[in-house]
PDB file of N, CA and C in Angstrom:
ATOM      1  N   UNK A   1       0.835  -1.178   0.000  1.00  0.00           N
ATOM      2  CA  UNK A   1       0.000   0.000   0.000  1.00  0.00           C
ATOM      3  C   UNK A   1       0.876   1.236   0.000  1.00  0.00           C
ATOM      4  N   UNK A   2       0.293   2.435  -1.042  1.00  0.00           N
ATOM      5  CA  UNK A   2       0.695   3.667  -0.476  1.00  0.00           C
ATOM      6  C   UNK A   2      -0.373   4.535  -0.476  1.00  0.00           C
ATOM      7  N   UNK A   3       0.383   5.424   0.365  1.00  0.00           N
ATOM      8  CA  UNK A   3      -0.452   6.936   0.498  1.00  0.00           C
ATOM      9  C   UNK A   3       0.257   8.330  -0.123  1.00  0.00           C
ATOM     10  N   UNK A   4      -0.407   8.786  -0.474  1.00  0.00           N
ATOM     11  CA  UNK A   4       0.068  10.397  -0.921  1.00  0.00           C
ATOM     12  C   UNK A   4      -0.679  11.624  -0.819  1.00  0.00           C
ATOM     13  N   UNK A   5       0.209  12.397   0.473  1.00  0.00           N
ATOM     14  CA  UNK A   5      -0.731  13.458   0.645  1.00  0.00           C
ATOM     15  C   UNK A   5      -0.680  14.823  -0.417  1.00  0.00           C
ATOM     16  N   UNK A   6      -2.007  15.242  -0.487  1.00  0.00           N
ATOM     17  CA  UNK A   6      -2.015  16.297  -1.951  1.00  0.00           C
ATOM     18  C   UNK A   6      -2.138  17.691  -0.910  1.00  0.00           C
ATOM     19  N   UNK A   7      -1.032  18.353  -1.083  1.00  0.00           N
ATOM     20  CA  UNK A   7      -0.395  19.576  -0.452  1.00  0.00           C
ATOM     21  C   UNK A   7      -0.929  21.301  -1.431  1.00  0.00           C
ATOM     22  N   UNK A   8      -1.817  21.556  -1.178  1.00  0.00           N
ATOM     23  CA  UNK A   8      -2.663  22.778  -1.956  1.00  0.00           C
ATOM     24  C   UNK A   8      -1.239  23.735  -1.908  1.00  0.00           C
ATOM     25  N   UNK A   9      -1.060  24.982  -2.313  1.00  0.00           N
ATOM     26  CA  UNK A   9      -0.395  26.099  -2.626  1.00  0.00           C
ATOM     27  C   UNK A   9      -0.630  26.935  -1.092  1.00  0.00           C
ATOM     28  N   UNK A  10       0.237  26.932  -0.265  1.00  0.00           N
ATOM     29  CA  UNK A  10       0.067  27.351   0.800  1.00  0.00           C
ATOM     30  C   UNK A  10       0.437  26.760   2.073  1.00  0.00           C
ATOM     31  N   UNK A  11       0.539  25.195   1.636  1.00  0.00           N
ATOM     32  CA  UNK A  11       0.730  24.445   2.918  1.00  0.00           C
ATOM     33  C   UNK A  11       2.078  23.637   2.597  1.00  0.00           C
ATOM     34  N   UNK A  12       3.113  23.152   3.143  1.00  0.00           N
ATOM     35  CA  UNK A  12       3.797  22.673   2.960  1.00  0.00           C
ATOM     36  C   UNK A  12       4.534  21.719   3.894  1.00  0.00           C
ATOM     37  N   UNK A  13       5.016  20.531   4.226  1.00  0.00           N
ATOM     38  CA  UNK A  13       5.650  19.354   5.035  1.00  0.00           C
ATOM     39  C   UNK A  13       6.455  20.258   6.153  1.00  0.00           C
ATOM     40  N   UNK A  14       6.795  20.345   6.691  1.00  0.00           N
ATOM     41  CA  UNK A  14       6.830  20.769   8.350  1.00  0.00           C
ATOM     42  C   UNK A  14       8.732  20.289   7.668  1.00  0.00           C
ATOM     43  N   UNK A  15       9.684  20.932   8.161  1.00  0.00           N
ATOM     44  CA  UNK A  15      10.729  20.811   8.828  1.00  0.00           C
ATOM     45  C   UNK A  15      10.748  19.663   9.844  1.00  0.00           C
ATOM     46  N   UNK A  16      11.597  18.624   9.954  1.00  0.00           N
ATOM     47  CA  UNK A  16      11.639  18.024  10.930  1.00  0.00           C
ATOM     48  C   UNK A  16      13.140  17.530  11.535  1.00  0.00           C
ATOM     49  N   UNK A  17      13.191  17.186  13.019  1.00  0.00           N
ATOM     50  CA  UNK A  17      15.003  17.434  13.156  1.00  0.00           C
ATOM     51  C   UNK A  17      15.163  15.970  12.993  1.00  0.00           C
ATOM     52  N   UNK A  18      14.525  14.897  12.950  1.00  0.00           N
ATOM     53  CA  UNK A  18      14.406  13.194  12.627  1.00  0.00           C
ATOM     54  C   UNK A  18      14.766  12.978  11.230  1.00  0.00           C
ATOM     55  N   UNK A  19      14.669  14.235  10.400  1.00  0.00           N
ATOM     56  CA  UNK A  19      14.968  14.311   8.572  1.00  0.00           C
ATOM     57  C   UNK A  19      13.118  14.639   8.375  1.00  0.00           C
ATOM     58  N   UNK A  20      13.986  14.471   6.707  1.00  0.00           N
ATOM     59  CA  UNK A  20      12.649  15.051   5.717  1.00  0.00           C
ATOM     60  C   UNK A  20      11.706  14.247   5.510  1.00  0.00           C
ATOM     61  N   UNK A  21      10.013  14.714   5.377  1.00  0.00           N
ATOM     62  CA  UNK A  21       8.992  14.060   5.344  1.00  0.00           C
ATOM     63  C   UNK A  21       8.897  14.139   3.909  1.00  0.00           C
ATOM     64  N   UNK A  22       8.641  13.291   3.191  1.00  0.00           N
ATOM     65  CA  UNK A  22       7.945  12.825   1.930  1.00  0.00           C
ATOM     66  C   UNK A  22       6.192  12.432   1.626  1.00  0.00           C
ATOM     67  N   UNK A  23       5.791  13.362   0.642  1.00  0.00           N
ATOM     68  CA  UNK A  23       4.184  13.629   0.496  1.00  0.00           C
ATOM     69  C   UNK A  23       4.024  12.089  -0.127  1.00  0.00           C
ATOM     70  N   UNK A  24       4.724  11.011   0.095  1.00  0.00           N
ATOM     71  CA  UNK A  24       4.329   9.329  -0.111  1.00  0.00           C
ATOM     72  C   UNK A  24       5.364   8.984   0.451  1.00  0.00           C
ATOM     73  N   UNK A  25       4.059   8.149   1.263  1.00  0.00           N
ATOM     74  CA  UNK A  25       4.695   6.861   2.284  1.00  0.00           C
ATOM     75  C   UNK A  25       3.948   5.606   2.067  1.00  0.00           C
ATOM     76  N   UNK A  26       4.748   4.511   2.132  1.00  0.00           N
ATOM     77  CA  UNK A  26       4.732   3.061   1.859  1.00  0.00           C
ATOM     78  C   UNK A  26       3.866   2.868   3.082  1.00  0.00           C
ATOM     79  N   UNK A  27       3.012   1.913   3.255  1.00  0.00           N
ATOM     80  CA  UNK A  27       1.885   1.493   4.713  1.00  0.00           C
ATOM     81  C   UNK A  27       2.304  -0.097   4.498  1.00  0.00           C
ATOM     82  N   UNK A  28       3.140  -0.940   5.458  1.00  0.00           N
ATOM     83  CA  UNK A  28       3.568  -2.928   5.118  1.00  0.00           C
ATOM     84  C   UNK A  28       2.049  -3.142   5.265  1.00  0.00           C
ATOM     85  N   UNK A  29       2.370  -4.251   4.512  1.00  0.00           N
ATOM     86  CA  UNK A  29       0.830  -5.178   4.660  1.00  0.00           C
ATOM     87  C   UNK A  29      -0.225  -5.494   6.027  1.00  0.00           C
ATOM     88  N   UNK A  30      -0.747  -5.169   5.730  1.00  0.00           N
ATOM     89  CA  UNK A  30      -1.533  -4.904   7.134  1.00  0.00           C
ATOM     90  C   UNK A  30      -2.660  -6.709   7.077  1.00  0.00           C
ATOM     91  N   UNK A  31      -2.781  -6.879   8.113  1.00  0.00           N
ATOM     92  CA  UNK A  31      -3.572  -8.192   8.251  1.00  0.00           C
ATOM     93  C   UNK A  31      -4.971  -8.394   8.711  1.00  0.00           C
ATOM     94  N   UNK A  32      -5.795  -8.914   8.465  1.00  0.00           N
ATOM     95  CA  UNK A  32      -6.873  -8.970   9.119  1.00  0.00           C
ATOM     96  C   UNK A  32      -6.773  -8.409  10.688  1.00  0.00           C
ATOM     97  N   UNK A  33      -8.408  -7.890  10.807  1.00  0.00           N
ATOM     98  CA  UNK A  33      -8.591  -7.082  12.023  1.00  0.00           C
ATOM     99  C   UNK A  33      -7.267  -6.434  12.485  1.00  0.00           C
ATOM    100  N   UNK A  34      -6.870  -5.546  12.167  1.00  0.00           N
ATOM    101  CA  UNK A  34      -5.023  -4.897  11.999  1.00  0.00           C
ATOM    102  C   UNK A  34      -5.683  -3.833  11.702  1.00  0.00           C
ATOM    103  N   UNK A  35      -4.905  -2.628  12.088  1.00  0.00           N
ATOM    104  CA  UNK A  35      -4.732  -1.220  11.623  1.00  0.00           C
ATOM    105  C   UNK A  35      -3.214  -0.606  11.588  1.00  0.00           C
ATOM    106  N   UNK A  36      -3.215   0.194  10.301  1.00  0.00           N
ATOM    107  CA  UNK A  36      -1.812   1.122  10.644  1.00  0.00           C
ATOM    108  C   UNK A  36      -2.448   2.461  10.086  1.00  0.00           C
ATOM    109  N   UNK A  37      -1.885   3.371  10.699  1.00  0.00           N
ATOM    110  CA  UNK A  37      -1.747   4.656  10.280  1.00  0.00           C
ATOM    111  C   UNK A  37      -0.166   5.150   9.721  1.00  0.00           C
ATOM    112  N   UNK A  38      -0.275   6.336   9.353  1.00  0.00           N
ATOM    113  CA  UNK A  38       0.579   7.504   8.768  1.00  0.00           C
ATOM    114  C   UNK A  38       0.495   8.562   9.042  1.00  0.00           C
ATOM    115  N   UNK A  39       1.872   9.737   9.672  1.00  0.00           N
ATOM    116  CA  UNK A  39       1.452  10.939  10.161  1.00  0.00           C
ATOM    117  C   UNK A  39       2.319  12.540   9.065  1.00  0.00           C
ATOM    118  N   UNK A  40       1.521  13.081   8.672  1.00  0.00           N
ATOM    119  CA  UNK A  40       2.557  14.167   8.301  1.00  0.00           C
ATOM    120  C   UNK A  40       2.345  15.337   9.230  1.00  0.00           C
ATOM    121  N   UNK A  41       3.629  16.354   8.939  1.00  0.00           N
ATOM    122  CA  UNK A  41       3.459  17.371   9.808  1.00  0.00           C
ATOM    123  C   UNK A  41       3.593  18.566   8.998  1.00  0.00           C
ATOM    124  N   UNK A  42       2.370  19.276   9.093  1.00  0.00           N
ATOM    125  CA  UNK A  42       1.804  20.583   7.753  1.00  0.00           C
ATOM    126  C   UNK A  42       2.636  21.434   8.365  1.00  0.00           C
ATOM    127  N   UNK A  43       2.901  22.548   7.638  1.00  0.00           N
ATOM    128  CA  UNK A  43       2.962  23.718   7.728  1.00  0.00           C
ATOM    129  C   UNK A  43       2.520  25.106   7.010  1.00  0.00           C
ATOM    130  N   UNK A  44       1.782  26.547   7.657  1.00  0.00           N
ATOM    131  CA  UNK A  44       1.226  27.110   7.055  1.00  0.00           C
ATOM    132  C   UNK A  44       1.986  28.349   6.459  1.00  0.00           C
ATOM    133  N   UNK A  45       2.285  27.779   5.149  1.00  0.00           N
ATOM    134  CA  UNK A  45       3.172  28.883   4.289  1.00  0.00           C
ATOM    135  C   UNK A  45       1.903  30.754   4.217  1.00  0.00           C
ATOM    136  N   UNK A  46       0.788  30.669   3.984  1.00  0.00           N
ATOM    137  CA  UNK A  46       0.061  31.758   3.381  1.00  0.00           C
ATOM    138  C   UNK A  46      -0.772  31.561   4.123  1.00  0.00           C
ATOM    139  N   UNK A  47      -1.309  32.549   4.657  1.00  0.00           N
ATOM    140  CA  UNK A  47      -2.870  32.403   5.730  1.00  0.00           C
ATOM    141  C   UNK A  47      -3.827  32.359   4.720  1.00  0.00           C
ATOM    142  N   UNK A  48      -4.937  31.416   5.005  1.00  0.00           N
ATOM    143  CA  UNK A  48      -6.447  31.171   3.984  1.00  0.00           C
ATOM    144  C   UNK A  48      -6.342  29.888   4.913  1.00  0.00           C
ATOM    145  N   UNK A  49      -7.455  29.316   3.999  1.00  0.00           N
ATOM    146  CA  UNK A  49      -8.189  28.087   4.712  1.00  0.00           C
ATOM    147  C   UNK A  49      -7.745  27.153   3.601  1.00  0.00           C
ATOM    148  N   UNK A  50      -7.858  26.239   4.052  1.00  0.00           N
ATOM    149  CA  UNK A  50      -7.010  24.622   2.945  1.00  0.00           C
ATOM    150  C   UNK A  50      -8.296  23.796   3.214  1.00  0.00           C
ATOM    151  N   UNK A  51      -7.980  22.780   1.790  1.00  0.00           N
ATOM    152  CA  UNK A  51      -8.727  21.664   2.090  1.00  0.00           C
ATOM    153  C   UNK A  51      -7.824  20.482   1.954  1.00  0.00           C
ATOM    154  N   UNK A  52      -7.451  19.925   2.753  1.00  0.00           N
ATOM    155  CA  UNK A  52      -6.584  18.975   2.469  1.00  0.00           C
ATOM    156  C   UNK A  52      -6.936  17.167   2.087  1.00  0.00           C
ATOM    157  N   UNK A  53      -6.486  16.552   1.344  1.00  0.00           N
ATOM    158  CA  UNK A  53      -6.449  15.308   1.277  1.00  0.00           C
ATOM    159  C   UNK A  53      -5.448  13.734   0.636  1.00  0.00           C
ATOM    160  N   UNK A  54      -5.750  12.651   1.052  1.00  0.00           N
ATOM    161  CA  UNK A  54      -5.074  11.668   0.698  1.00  0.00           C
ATOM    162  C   UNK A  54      -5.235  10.624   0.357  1.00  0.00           C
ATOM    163  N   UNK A  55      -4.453  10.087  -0.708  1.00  0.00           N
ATOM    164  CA  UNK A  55      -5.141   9.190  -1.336  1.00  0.00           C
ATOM    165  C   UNK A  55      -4.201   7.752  -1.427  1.00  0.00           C
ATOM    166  N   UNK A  56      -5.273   6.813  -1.365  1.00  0.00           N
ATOM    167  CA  UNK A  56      -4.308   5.073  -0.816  1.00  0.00           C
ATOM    168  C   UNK A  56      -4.896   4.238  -1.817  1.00  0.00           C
ATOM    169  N   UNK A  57      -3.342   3.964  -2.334  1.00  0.00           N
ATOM    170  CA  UNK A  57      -3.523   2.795  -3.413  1.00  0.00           C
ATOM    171  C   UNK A  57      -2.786   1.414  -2.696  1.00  0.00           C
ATOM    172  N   UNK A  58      -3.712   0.309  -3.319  1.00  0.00           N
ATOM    173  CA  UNK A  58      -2.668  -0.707  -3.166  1.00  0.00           C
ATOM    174  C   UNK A  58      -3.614  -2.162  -3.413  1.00  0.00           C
ATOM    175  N   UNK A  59      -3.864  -3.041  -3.193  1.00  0.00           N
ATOM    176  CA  UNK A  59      -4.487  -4.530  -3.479  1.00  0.00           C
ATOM    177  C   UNK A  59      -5.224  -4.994  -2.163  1.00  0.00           C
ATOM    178  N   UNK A  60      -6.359  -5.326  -2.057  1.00  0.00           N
ATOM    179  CA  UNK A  60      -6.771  -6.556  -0.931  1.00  0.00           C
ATOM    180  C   UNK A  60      -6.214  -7.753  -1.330  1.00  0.00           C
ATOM    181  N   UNK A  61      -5.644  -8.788  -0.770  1.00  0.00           N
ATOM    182  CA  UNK A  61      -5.051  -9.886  -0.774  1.00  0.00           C
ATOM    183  C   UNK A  61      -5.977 -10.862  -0.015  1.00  0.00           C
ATOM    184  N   UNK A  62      -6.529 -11.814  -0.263  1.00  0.00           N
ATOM    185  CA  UNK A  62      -6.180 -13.104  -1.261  1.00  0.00           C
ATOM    186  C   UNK A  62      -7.324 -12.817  -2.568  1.00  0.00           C
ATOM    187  N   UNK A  63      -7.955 -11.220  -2.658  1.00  0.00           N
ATOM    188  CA  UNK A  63      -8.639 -11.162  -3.720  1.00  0.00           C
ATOM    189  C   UNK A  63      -8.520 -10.492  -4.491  1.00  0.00           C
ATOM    190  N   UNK A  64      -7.170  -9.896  -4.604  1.00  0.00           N
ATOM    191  CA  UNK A  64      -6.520  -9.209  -5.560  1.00  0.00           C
ATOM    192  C   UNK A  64      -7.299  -7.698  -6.038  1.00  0.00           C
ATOM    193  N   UNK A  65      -8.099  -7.170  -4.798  1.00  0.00           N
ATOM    194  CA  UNK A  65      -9.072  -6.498  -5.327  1.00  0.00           C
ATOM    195  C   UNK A  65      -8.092  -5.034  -5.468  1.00  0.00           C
ATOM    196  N   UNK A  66      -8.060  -3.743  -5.948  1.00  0.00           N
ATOM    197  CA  UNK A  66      -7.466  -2.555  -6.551  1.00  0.00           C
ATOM    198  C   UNK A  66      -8.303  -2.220  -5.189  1.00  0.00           C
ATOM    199  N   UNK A  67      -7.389  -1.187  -4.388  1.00  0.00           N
ATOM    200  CA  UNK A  67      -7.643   0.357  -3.640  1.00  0.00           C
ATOM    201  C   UNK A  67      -7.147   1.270  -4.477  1.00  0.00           C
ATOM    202  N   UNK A  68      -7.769   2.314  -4.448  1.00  0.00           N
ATOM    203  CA  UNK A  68      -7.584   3.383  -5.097  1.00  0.00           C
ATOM    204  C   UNK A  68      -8.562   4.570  -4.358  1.00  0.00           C
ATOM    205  N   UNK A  69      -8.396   4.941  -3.471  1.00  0.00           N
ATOM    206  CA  UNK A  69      -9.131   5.736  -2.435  1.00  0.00           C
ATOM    207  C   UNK A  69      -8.958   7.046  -2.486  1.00  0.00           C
ATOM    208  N   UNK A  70      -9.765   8.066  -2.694  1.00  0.00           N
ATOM    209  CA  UNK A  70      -9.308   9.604  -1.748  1.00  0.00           C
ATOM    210  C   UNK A  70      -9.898   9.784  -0.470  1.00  0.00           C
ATOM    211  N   UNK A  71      -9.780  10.203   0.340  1.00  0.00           N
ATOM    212  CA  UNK A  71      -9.591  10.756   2.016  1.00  0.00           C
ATOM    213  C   UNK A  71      -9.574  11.880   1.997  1.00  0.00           C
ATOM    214  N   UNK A  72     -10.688  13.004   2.081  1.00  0.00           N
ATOM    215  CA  UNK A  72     -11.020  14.451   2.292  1.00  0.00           C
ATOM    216  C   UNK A  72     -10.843  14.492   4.075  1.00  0.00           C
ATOM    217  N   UNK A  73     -10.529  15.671   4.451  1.00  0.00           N
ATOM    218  CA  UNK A  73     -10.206  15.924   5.807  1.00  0.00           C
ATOM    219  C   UNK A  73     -11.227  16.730   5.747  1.00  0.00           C
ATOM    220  N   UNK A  74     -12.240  16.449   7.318  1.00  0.00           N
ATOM    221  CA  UNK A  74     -13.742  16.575   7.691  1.00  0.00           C
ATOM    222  C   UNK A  74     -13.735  18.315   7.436  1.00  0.00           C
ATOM    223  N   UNK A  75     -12.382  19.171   8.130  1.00  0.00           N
ATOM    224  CA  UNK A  75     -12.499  20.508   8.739  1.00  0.00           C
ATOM    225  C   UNK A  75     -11.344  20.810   7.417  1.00  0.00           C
ATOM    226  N   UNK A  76     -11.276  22.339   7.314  1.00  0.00           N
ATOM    227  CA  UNK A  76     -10.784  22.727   6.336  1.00  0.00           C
ATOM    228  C   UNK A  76      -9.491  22.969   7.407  1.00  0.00           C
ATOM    229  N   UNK A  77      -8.139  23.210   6.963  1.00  0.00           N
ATOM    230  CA  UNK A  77      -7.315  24.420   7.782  1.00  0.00           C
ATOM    231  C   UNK A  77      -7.187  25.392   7.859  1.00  0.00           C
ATOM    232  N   UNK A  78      -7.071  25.858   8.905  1.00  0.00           N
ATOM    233  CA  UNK A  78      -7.067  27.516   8.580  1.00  0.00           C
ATOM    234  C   UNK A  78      -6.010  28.134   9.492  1.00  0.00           C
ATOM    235  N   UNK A  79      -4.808  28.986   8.547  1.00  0.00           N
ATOM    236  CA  UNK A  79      -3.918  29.346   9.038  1.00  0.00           C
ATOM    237  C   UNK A  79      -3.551  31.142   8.600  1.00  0.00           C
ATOM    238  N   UNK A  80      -3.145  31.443  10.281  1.00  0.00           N
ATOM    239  CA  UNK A  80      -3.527  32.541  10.471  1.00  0.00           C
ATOM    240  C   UNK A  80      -2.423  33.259  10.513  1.00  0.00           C
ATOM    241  N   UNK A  81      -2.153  34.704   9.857  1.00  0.00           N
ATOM    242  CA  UNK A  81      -0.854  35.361   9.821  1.00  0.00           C
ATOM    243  C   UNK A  81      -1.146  37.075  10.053  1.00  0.00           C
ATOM    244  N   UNK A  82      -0.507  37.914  10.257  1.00  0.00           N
ATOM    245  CA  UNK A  82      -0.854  39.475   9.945  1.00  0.00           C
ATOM    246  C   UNK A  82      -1.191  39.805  11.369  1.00  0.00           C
ATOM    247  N   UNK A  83      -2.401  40.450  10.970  1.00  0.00           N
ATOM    248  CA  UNK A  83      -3.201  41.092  11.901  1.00  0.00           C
ATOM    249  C   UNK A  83      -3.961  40.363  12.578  1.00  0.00           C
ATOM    250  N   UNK A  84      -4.197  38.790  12.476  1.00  0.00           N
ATOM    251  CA  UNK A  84      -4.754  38.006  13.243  1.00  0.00           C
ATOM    252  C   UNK A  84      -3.963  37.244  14.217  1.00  0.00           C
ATOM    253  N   UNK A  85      -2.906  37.278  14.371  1.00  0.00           N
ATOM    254  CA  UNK A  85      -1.804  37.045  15.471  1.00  0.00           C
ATOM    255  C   UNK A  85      -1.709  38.342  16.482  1.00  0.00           C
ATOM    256  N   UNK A  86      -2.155  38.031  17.763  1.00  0.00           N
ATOM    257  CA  UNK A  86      -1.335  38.886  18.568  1.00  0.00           C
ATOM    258  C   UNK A  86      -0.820  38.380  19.995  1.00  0.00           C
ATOM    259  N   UNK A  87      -0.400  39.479  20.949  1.00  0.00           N
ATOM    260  CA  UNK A  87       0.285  38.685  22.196  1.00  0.00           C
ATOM    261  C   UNK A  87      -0.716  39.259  23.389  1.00  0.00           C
TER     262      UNK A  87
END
């Protein structure tokens, strides 16, 4: 399986001191009643609101069936800069 997150004009993969995040990551075969997740870490280049999402390809096994999924995120983001920051 993979995933690939789709990064709008504004948002971009977070700096990290562990190294660099990549908008696709590999998910190992996962097994009956099993879960895995995947985490990225955004960052807000331009204040507006985002809609972000991700999408997972890969096979069900022993039925060879195609994933091909998108994953919309419920809440939009919204990142705030200017005059909407204060102390």
């Amino acid at each position: 399986l993979t995933t690939s997150l789709n990064l709008p004009d504004g948002l971009s993969l977070a700096d990290m001191v562990s190294g660099q995040q990549t908008l696709t990551q590999s998910i190992p075969d996962i097994s009956g009643e099993e879960s895995k997740s995947v985490h990225w870490y955004v960052r807000g280049d331009k204040a507006g609101s985002y809609d972000l999402n991700a999408q997972l390809k890969g096979k069900v096994m022993p039925f060879n069936e195609t994933i091909d999924d998108n994953y919309i995120l419920e809440n939009k983001i919204n990142v705030y800069s200017g005059n909407a920051l204060t102390l």
